[in-house]
Protein backbone atom coordinates (compact mmCIF):
# COMPACT_ATOMS: atom_id res chain seq x y z
CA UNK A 1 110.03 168.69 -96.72
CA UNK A 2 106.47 170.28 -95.85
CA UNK A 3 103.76 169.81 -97.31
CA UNK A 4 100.98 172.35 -99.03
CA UNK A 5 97.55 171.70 -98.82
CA UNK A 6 94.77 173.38 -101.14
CA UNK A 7 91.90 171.16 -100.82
CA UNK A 8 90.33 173.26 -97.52
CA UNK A 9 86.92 172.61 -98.30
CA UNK A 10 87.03 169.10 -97.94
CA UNK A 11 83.82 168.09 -95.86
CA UNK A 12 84.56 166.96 -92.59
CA UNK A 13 81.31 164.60 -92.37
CA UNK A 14 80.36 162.46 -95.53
CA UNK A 15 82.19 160.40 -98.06
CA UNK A 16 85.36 162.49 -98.72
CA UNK A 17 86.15 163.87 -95.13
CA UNK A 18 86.52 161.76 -92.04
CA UNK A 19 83.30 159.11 -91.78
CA UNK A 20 80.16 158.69 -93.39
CA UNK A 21 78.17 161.70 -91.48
CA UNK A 22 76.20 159.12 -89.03
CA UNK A 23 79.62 157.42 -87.72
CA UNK A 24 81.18 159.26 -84.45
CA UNK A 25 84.41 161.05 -85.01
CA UNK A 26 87.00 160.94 -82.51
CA UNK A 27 90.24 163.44 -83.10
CA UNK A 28 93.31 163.01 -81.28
CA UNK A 29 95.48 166.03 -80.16
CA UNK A 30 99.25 164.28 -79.27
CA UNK A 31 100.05 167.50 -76.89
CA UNK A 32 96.03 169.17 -76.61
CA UNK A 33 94.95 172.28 -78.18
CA UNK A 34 96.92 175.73 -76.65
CA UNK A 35 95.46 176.78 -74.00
CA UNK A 36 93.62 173.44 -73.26
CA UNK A 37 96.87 171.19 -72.94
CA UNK A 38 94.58 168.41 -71.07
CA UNK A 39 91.95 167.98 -73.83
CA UNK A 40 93.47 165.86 -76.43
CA UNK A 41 90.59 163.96 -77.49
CA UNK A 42 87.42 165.62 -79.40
CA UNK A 43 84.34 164.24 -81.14
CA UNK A 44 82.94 165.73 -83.94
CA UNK A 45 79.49 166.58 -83.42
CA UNK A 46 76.95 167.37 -86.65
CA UNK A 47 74.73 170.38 -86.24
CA UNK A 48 72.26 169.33 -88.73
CA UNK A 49 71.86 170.44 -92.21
CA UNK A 50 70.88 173.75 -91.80
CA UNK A 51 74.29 174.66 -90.50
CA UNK A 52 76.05 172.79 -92.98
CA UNK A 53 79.38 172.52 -93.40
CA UNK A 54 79.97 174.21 -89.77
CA UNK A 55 80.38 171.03 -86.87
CA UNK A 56 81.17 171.46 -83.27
CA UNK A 57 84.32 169.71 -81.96
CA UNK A 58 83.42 168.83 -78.17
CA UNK A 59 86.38 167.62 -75.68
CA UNK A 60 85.57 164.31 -74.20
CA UNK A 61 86.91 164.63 -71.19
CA UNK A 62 85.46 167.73 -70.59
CA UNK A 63 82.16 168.33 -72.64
CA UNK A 64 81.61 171.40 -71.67
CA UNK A 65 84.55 172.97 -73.68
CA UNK A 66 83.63 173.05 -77.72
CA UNK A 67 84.34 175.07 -80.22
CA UNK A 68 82.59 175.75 -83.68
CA UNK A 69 84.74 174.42 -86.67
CA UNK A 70 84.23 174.59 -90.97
CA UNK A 71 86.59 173.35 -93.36
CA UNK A 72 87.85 176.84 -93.74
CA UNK A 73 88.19 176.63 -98.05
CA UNK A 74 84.48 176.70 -98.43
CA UNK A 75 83.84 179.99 -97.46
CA UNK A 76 87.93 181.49 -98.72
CA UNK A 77 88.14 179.33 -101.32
CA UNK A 78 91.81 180.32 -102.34
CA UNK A 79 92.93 179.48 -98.61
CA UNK A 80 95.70 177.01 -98.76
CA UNK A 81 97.98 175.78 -95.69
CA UNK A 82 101.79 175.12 -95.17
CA UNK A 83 102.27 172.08 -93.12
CA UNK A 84 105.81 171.79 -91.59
CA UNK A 85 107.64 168.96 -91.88
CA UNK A 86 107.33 168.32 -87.89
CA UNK A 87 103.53 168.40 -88.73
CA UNK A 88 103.63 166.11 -91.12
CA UNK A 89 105.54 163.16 -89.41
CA UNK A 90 103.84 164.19 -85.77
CA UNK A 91 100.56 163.75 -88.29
CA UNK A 92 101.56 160.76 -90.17
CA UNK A 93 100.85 162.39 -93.49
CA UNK A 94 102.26 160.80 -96.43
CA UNK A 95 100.35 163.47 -99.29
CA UNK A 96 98.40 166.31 -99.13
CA UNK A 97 95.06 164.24 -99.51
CA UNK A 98 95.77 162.79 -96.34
CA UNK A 99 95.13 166.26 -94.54
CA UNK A 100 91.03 167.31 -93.90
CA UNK A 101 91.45 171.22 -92.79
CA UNK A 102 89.22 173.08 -90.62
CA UNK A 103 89.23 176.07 -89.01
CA UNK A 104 88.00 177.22 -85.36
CA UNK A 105 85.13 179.59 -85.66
CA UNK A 106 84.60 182.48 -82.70
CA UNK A 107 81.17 183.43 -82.46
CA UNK A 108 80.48 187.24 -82.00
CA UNK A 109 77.34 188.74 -80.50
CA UNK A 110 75.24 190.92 -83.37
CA UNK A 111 76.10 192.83 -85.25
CA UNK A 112 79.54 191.76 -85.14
CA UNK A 113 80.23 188.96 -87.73
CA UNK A 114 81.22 185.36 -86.60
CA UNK A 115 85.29 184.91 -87.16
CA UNK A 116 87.56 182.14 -88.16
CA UNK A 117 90.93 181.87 -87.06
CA UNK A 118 93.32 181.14 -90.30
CA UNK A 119 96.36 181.75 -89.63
CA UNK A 120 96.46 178.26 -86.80
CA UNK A 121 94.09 175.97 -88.88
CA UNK A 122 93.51 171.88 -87.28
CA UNK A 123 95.02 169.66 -89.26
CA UNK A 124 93.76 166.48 -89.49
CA UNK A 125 94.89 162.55 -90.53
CA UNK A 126 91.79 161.71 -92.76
CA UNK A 127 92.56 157.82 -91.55
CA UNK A 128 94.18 157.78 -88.39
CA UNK A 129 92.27 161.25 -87.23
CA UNK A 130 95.37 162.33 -85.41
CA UNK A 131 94.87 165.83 -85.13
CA UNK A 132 97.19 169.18 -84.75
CA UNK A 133 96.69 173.17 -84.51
CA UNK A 134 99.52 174.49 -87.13
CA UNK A 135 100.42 177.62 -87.31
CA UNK A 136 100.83 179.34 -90.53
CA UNK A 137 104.10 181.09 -89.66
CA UNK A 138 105.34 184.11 -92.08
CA UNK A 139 102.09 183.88 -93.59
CA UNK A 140 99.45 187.20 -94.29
CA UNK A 141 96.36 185.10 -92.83
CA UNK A 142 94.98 186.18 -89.51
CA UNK A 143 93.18 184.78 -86.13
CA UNK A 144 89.64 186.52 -86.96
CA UNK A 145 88.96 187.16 -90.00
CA UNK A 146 85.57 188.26 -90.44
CA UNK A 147 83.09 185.24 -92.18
CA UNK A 148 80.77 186.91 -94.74
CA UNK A 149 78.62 184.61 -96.67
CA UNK A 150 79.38 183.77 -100.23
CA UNK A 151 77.96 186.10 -102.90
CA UNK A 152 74.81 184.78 -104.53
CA UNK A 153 75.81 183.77 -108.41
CA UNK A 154 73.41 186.52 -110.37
CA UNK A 155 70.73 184.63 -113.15
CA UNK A 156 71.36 185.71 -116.97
């Protein structure tokens, strides 16, 4: 059985993601991120309210490799995720609330737009903050897909 997961823009820091936003926030990859198979623990970093709801996950062991994150449904707010059934028990997931999404963000120099990668969001344990790239296989979502901020909501 997998499991489908529709509440992306859960916030990461704060009362309904993973700690209130002043506690530190340790994830746990069981087999590392690709490409960095030796980092399997990141902290969560805030970036301040200004940059709200993006966060930086840093490695721990090594510091100097971080990437830019955002619960991806706040900014594709139809974006839903598939979580295999290998996922889920690797994950520990017993519902969908369980699951806080996010979604690695590539920064691009200007004019280029910053990118999220949605077809292999992080899924996370909420409360044991075990932590997994899945990859949305068979699905239409891609690896950068161009962030554009939200239309402003016009006064009547």
């Amino acid at each position: 059985m997998s499991m489908t997961q529709t509440h992306t823009s859960d916030a990461v820091l704060g009362n309904q993601g993973l700690a209130p936003s002043l506690d530190k926030v340790v994830l746990e990859f069981a087999t590392g991120l690709p490409g960095f198979p030796g980092d399997r623990r990141f902290v969560l970093e805030d970036l301040g309210p200004a940059l709200e709801p993006f966060c930086r996950m840093r490695s721990i062991d090594h510091p100097d490799i971080c990437f830019t994150v955002v619960p991806p449904g706040t900014l594709v707010p139809d974006y839903t995720v598939e979580i295999d059934i290998e996922s889920v028990e690797r994950l520990g997931l017993t519902s969908a609330e369980d699951a806080v999404i996010l979604a690695i963000v590539t920064l691009a120099m200007a004019p280029e737009p910053p990118k999220m990668n949605l077809l292999g969001p992080i899924v996370v344990n909420r409360h044991t903050r075990a932590a997994a790239q899945v990859v949305q296989h068979g699905s239409s979502y891609g690896v950068a897909v161009p962030l554009v901020a939200p239309e402003a909501g016009s006064a009547a």
